[in-house]
Protein backbone atom coordinates (compact mmCIF):
# COMPACT_ATOMS: atom_id res chain seq x y z
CA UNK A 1 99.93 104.63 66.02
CA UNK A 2 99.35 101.69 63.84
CA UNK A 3 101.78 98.75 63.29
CA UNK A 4 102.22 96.40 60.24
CA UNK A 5 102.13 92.49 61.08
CA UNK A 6 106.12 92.75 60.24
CA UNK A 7 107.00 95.81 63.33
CA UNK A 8 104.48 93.84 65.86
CA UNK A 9 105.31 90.13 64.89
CA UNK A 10 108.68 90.14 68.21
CA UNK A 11 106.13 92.23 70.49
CA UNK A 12 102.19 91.28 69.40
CA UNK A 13 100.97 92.76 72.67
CA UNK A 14 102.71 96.04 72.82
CA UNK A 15 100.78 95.98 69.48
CA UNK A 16 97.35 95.69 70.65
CA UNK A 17 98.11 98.60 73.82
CA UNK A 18 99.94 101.16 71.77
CA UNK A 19 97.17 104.01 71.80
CA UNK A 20 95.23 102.95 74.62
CA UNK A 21 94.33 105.53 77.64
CA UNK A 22 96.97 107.69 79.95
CA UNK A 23 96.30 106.23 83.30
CA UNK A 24 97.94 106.72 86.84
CA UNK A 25 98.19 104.26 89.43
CA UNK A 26 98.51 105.26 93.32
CA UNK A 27 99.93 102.97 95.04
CA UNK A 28 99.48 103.76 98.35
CA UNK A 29 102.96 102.45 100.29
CA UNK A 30 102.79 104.54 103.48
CA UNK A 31 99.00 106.28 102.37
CA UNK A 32 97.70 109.19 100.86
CA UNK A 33 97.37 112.92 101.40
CA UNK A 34 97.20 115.94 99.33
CA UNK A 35 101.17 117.05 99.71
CA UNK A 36 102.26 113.75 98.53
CA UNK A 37 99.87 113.24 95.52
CA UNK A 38 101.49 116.93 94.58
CA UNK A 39 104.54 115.86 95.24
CA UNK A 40 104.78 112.25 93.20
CA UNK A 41 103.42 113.61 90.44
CA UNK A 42 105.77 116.15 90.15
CA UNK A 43 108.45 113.34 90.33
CA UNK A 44 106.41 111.49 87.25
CA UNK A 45 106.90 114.52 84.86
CA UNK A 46 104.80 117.76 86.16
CA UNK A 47 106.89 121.12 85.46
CA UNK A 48 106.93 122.22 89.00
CA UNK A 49 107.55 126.06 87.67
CA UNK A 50 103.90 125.71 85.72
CA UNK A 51 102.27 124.03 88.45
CA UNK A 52 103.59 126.94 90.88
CA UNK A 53 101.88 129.29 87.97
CA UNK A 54 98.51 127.80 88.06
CA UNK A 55 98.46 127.59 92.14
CA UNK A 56 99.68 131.58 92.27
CA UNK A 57 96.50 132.32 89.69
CA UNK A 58 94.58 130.93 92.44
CA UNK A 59 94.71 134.37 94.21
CA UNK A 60 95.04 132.81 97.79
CA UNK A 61 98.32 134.87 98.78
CA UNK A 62 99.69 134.21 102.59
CA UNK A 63 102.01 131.07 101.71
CA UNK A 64 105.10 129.37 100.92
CA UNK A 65 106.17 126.49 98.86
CA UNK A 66 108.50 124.74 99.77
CA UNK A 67 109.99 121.19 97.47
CA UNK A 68 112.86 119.16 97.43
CA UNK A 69 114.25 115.91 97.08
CA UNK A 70 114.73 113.82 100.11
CA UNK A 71 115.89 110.39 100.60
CA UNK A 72 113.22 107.39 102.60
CA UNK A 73 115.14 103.92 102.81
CA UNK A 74 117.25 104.80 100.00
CA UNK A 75 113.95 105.75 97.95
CA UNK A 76 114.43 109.08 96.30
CA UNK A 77 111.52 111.24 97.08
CA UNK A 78 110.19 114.62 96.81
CA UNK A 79 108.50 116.52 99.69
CA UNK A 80 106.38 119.69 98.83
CA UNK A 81 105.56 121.89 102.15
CA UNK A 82 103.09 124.46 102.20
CA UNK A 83 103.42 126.86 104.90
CA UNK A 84 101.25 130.04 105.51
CA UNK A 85 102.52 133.68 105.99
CA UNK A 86 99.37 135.53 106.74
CA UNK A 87 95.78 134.09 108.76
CA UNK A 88 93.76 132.38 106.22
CA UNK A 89 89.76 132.46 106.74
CA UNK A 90 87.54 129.64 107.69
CA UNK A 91 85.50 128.73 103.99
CA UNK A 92 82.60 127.74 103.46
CA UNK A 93 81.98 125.28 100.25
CA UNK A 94 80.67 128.33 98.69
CA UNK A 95 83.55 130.40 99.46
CA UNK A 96 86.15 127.57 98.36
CA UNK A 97 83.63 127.07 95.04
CA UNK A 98 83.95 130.50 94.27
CA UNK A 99 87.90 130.07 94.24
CA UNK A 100 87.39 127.82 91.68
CA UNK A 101 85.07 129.23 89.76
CA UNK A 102 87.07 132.92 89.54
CA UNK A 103 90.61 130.99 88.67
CA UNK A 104 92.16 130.25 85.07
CA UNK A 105 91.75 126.81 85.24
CA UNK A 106 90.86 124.67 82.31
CA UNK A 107 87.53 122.97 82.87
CA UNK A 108 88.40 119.58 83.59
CA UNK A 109 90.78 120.40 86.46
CA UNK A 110 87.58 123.00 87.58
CA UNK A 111 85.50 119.75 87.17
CA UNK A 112 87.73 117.72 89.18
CA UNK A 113 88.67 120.01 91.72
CA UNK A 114 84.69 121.24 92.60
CA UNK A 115 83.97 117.40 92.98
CA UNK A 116 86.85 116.73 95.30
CA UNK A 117 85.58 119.27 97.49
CA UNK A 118 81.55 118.52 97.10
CA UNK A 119 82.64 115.38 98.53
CA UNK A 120 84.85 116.70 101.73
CA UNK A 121 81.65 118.78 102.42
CA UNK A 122 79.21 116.24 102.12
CA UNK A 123 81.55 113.99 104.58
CA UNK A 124 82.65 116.48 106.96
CA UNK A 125 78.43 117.65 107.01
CA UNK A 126 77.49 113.77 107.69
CA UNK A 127 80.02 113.90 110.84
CA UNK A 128 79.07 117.36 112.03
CA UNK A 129 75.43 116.63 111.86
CA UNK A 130 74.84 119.25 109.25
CA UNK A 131 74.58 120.63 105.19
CA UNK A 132 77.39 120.33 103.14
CA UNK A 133 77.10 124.12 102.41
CA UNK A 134 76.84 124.83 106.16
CA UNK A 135 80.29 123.58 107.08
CA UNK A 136 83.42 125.22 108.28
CA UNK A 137 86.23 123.55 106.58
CA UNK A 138 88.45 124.31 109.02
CA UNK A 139 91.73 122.12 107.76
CA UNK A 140 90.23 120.86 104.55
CA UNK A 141 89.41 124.60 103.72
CA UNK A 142 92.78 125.93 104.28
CA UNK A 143 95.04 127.73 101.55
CA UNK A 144 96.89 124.01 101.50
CA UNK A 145 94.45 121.69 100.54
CA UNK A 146 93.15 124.12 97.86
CA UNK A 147 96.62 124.50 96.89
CA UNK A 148 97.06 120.47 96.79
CA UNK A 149 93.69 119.62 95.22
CA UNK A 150 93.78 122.19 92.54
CA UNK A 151 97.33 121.06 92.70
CA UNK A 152 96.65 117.37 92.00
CA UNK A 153 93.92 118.00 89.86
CA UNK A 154 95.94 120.24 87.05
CA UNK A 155 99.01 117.56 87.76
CA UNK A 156 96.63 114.84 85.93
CA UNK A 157 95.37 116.95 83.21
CA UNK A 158 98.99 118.13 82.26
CA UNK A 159 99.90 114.46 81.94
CA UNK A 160 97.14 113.96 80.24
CA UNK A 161 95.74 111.07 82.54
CA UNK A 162 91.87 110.03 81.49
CA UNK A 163 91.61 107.15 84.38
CA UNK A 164 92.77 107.06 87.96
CA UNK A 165 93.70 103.37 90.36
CA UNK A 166 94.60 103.42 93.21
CA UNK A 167 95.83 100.67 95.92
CA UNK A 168 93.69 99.82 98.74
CA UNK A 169 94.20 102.29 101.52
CA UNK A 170 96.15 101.34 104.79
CA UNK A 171 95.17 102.84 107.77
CA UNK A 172 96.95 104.18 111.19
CA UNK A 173 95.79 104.04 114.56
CA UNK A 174 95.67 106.60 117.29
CA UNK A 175 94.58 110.38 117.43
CA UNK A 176 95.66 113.53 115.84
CA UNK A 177 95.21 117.02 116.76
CA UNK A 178 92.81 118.81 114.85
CA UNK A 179 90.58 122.32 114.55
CA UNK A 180 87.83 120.43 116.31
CA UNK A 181 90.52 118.74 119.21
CA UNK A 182 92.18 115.24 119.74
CA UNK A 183 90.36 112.80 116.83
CA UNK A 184 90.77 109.27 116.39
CA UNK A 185 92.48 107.90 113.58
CA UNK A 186 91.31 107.08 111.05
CA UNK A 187 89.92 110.38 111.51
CA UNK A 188 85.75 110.74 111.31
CA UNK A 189 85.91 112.63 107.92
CA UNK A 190 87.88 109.66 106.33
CA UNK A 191 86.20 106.88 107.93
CA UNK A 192 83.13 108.77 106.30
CA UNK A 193 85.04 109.28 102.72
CA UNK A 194 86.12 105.72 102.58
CA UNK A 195 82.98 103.51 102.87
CA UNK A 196 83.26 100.55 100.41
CA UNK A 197 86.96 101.48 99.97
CA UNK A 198 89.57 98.30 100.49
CA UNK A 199 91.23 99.20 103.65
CA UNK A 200 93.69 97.30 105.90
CA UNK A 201 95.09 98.33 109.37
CA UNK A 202 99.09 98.73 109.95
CA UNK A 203 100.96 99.07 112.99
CA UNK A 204 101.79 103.15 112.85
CA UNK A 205 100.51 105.68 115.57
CA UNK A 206 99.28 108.51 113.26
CA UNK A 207 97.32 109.12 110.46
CA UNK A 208 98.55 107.72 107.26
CA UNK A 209 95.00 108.75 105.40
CA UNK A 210 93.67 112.71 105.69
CA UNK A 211 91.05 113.91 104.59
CA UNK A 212 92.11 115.49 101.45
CA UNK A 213 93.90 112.01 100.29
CA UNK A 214 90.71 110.27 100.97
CA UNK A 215 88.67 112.83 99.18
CA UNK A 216 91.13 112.58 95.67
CA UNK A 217 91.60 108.99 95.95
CA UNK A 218 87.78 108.44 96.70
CA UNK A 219 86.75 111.12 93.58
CA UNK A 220 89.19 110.55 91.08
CA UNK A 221 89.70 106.68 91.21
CA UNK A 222 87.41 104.73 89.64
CA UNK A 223 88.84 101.36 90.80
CA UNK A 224 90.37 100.43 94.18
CA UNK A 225 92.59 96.92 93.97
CA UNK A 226 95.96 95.75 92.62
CA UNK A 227 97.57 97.60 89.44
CA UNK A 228 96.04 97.05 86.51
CA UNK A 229 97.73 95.87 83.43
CA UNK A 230 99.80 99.06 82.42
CA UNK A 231 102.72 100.00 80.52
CA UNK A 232 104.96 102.21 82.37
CA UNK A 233 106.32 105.84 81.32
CA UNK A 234 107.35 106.93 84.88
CA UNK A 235 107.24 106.38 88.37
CA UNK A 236 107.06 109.24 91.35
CA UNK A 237 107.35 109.05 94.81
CA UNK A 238 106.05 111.65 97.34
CA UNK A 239 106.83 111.48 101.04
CA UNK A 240 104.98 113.37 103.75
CA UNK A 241 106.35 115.57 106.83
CA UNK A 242 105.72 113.08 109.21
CA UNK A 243 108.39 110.43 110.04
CA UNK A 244 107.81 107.08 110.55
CA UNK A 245 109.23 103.25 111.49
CA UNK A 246 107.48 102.60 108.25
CA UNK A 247 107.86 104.32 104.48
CA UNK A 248 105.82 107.31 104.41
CA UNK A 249 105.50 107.25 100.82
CA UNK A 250 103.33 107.92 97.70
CA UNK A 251 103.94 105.90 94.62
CA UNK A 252 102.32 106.47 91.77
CA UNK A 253 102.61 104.79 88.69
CA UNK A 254 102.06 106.83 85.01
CA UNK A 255 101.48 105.18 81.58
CA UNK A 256 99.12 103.27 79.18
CA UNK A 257 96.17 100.41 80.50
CA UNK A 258 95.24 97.91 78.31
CA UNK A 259 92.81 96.24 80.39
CA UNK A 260 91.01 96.76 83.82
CA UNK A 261 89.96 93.78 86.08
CA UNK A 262 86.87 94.17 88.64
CA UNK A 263 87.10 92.51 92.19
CA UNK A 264 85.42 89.39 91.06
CA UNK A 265 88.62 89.22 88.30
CA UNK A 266 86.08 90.14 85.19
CA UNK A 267 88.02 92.08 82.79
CA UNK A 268 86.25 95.12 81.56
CA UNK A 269 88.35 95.29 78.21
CA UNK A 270 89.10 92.36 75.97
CA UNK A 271 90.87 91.85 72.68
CA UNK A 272 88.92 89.87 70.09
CA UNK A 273 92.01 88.43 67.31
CA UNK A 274 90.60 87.43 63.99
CA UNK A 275 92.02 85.66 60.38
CA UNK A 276 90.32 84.32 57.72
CA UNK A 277 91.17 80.63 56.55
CA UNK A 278 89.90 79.18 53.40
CA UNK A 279 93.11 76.60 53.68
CA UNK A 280 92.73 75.14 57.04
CA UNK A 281 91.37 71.53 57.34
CA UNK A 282 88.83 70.34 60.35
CA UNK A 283 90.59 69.06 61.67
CA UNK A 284 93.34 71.74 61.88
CA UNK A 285 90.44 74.07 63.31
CA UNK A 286 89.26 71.47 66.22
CA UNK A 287 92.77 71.59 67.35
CA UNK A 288 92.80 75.55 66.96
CA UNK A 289 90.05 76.13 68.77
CA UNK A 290 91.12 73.56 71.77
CA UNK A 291 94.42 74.88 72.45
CA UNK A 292 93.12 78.53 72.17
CA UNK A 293 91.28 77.75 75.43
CA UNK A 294 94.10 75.85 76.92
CA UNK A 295 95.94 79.22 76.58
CA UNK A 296 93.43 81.65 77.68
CA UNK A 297 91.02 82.41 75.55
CA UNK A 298 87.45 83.60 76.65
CA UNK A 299 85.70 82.36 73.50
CA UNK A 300 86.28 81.24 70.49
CA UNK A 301 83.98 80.41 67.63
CA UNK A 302 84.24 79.76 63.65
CA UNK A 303 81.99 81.57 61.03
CA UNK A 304 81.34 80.48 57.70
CA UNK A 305 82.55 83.21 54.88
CA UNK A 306 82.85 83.54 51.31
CA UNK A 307 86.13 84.68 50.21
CA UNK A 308 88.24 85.80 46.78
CA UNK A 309 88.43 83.64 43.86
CA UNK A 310 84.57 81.94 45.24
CA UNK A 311 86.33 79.93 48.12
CA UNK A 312 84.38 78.70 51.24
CA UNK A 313 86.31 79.87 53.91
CA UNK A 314 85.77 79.95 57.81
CA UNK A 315 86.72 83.58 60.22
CA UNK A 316 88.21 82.17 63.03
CA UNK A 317 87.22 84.69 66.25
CA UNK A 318 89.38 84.67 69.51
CA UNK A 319 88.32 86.58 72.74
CA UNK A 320 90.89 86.75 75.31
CA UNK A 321 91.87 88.89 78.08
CA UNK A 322 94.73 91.90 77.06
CA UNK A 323 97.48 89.60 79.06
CA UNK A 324 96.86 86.33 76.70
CA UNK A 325 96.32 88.34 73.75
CA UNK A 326 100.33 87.53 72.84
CA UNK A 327 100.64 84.15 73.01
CA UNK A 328 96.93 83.12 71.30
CA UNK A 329 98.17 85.49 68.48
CA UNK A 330 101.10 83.45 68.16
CA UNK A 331 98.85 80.49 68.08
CA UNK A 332 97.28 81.48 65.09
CA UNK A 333 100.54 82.65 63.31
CA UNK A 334 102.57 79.13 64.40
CA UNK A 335 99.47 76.99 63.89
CA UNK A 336 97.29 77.72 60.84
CA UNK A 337 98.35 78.89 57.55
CA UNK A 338 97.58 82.22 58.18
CA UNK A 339 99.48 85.19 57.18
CA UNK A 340 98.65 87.77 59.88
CA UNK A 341 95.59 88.45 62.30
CA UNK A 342 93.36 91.60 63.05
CA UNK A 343 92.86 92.50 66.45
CA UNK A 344 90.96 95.14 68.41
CA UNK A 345 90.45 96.10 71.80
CA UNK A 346 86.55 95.97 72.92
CA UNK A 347 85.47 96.99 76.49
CA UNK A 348 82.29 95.04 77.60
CA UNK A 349 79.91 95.08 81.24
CA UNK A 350 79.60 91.76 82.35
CA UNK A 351 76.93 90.73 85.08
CA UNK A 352 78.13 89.44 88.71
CA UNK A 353 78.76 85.51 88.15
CA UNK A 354 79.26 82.78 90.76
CA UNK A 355 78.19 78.99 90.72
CA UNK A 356 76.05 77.37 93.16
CA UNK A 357 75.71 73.38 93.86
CA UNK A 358 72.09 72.53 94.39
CA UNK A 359 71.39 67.94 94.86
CA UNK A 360 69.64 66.15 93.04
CA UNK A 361 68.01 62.73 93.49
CA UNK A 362 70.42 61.84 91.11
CA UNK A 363 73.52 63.60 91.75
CA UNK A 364 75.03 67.35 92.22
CA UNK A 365 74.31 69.60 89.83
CA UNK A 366 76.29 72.41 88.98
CA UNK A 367 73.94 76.09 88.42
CA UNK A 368 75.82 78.90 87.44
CA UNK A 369 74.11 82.29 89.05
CA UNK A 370 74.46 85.81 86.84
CA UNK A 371 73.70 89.09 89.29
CA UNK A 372 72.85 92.80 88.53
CA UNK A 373 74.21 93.79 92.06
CA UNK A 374 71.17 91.75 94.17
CA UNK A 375 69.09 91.28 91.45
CA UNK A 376 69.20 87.39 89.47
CA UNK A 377 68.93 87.90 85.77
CA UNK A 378 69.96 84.35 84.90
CA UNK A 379 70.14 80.99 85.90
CA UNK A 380 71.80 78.31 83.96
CA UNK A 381 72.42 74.34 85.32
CA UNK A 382 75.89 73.40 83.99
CA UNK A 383 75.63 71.10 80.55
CA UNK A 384 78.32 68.30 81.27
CA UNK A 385 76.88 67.66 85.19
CA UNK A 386 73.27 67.44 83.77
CA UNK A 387 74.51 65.44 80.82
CA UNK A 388 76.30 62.99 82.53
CA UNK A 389 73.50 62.16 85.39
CA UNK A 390 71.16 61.50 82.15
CA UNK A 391 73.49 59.26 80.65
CA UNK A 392 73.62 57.10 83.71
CA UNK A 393 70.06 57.36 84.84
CA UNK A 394 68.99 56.89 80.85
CA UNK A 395 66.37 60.53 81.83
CA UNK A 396 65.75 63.07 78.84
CA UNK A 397 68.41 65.97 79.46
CA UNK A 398 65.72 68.17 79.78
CA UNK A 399 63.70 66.48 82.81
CA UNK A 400 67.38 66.73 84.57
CA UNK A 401 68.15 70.45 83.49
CA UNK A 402 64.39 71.42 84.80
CA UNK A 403 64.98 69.70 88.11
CA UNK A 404 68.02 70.80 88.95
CA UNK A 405 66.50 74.70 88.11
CA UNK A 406 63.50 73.39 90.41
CA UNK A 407 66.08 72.22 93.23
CA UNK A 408 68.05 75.76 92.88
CA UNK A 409 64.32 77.76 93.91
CA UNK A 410 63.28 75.79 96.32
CA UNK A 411 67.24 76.00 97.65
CA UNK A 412 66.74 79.67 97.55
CA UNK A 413 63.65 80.08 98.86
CA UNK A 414 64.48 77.97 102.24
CA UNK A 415 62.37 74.93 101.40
């Protein structure tokens, strides 16, 4: 939906986020497993009567659903049991595949679903010592957790969610009983499912993480870390069977993102504000452009234009991260004679940046370091520390910038 300047001028950044992507957010309170993904969503808007429709096309016969609302430290939560009425096979990835593949589902859930379970089979095959096509599923091949994957997977696609976060995981201690006997917790499967995952340890005997949580959080997530800037629609919470000194719950969050922050706190989506001036004075701009980094911005620069009526006029270009995009729009409208701004929502990759202090004869020298994962694509000694030791040492800027560049190599190579 698009806004005039007059609807947006109270709320500039509901503006700018208005049709950006469905997203979820789990928040992992008490952790993650299939039953309470099923179960949260349902809390955040799925029609439990279509969902039951889907998982009965599934052909699986031999169980029992059973849902309703319970109350966790005056949290109201739903809890969704499964419980079979007939001996269910041990599956093969094939067998589950073909499940899948014989089902009304649309294709994305399909999609979804056969890459939750690639990756149980490739992580319960690197614990067994085997092929992913060669395993027994055992638990994870159960009616249940194709009934909560398929679940899960149809849950997102009904609410229309096109990106997944989720919280870092935390993670119980002890053993739980299993097809293949007593396993530790975190149980091998997940330990396997989770590597480069944020995890933290709490103080619960029992497992807080199974298999199939680790397996949708790990697939469908494609950022583990604190909420990103969202605007919620609704919130579900989904409690497990097991009952604990601690919240067992599932919360997950539903509604738009309007920008995503890595782990090094680079923002993956930015808004870039623009408004032609051919009014403004210098002066006016120098101040502009100062305060707009004062308050946030990323960049800003001035172009040169010719506008209506053969005036010389100057585009004045903001880039700032979605959460300062209110206030530097406000900037321009409060500070320049402007009558309204453009803005748009980029996304961008940005390299892996961190500054390094190399010494100089002279002085310490600032060198800021840009990264493809281990790989150094730039190197850049910072302007004002090289600037300043040539001022004082009267040496060309360039002599200063090359030795401190020297300085950095010979830092890095162990000299």
């Amino acid at each position: 939906m698009v806004r005039s300047h007059r609807q947006c001028r109270n709320n500039l950044l509901a503006c700018v986020i208005d049709s950006l992507m469905k997203a979820i957010y789990l928040d992992c309170i008490g952790g993650i497993a299939g039953d309470m993904m099923l179960a949260a969503l349902i809390e955040a808007g799925v029609p439990e009567p279509a969902l039951l429709e889907t998982l009965h096309a599934l052909n699986l016969g031999g169980w029992e659903w059973h849902s309703e609302r319970v109350e966790v430290e005056a949290v109201s939560a739903r809890r969704v049991q499964i419980r079979l009425t007939e001996a269910q096979p041990h599956r093969h990835l094939s067998d589950v595949l073909e499940v899948l593949h014989s089902a009304p589902l649309p294709d994305r859930v399909r999609q979804r679903a056969q890459a939750v379970f690639h990756k149980l089979a490739e992580a319960e095959a690197a614990v067994h010592g085997t092929t992913p096509d060669r395993v027994h599923f055992h638990e994870v091949g159960a009616v249940d957790a194709v009934l909560d994957i398929v679940g899960a997977c149809w849950g997102l696609d009904y609410l229309g969610v096109e990106r997944v976060f989720c919280s870092p995981l935390p993670m119980g201690r002890g053993f739980a009983r299993a097809a293949h006997g007593h396993l530790p917790v975190p149980a091998p499967a997940v330990v396997e499912l989770l590597h480069g995952v944020p995890t933290y340890g709490i103080p619960i005997e029992g497992e807080t993480v199974t298999p199939t949580g680790a397996a949708l959080a790990v697939v469908l997530s494609e950022a583990f870390g604190p909420q990103p800037p969202m605007r919620w629609e609704a919130v579900g919470y989904g409690v497990g069977a097991a009952v604990r000194p601690l919240p067992n719950l599932l919360r997950v969050f539903l509604g738009e993102v309007y920008g995503v922050q890595d782990a090094a706190g680079n923002w993956h989506s930015i808004v870039q504000i623009e408004t032609n001036l051919d009014d403004a004075t210098p002066q006016l701009l120098g101040y502009v452009m100062e305060r707009a980094l004062e308050l946030g911005a990323l960049d800003t620069f001035f172009t040169p234009v010719h506008m209506k009526k053969n005036r010389p006029g100057v585009l004045i270009t903001l880039l700032a991260p979605p959460d300062r995009a209110d206030a530097l729009m406000n900037l321009l409208l409060t500070e320049t004679p402007t009558l309204g701004v453009r803005y748009t929502l980029l996304n961008r990759r940005c390299l892996q940046r961190e500054v390094q202090t190399v010494q100089t004869p002279y002085g310490a020298v600032r060198i800021k370091v840009a990264r493809e994962g281990e790989q150094i694509l730039h190197l850049a000694p910072e302007y004002d520390d090289c600037a300043h030791i040539a001022r004082t040492h009267g040496l060309p800027l360039q002599q200063v910038m090359q030795l401190a560049w020297q300085k950095w190599v010979q830092s890095a190579n162990g000299e």
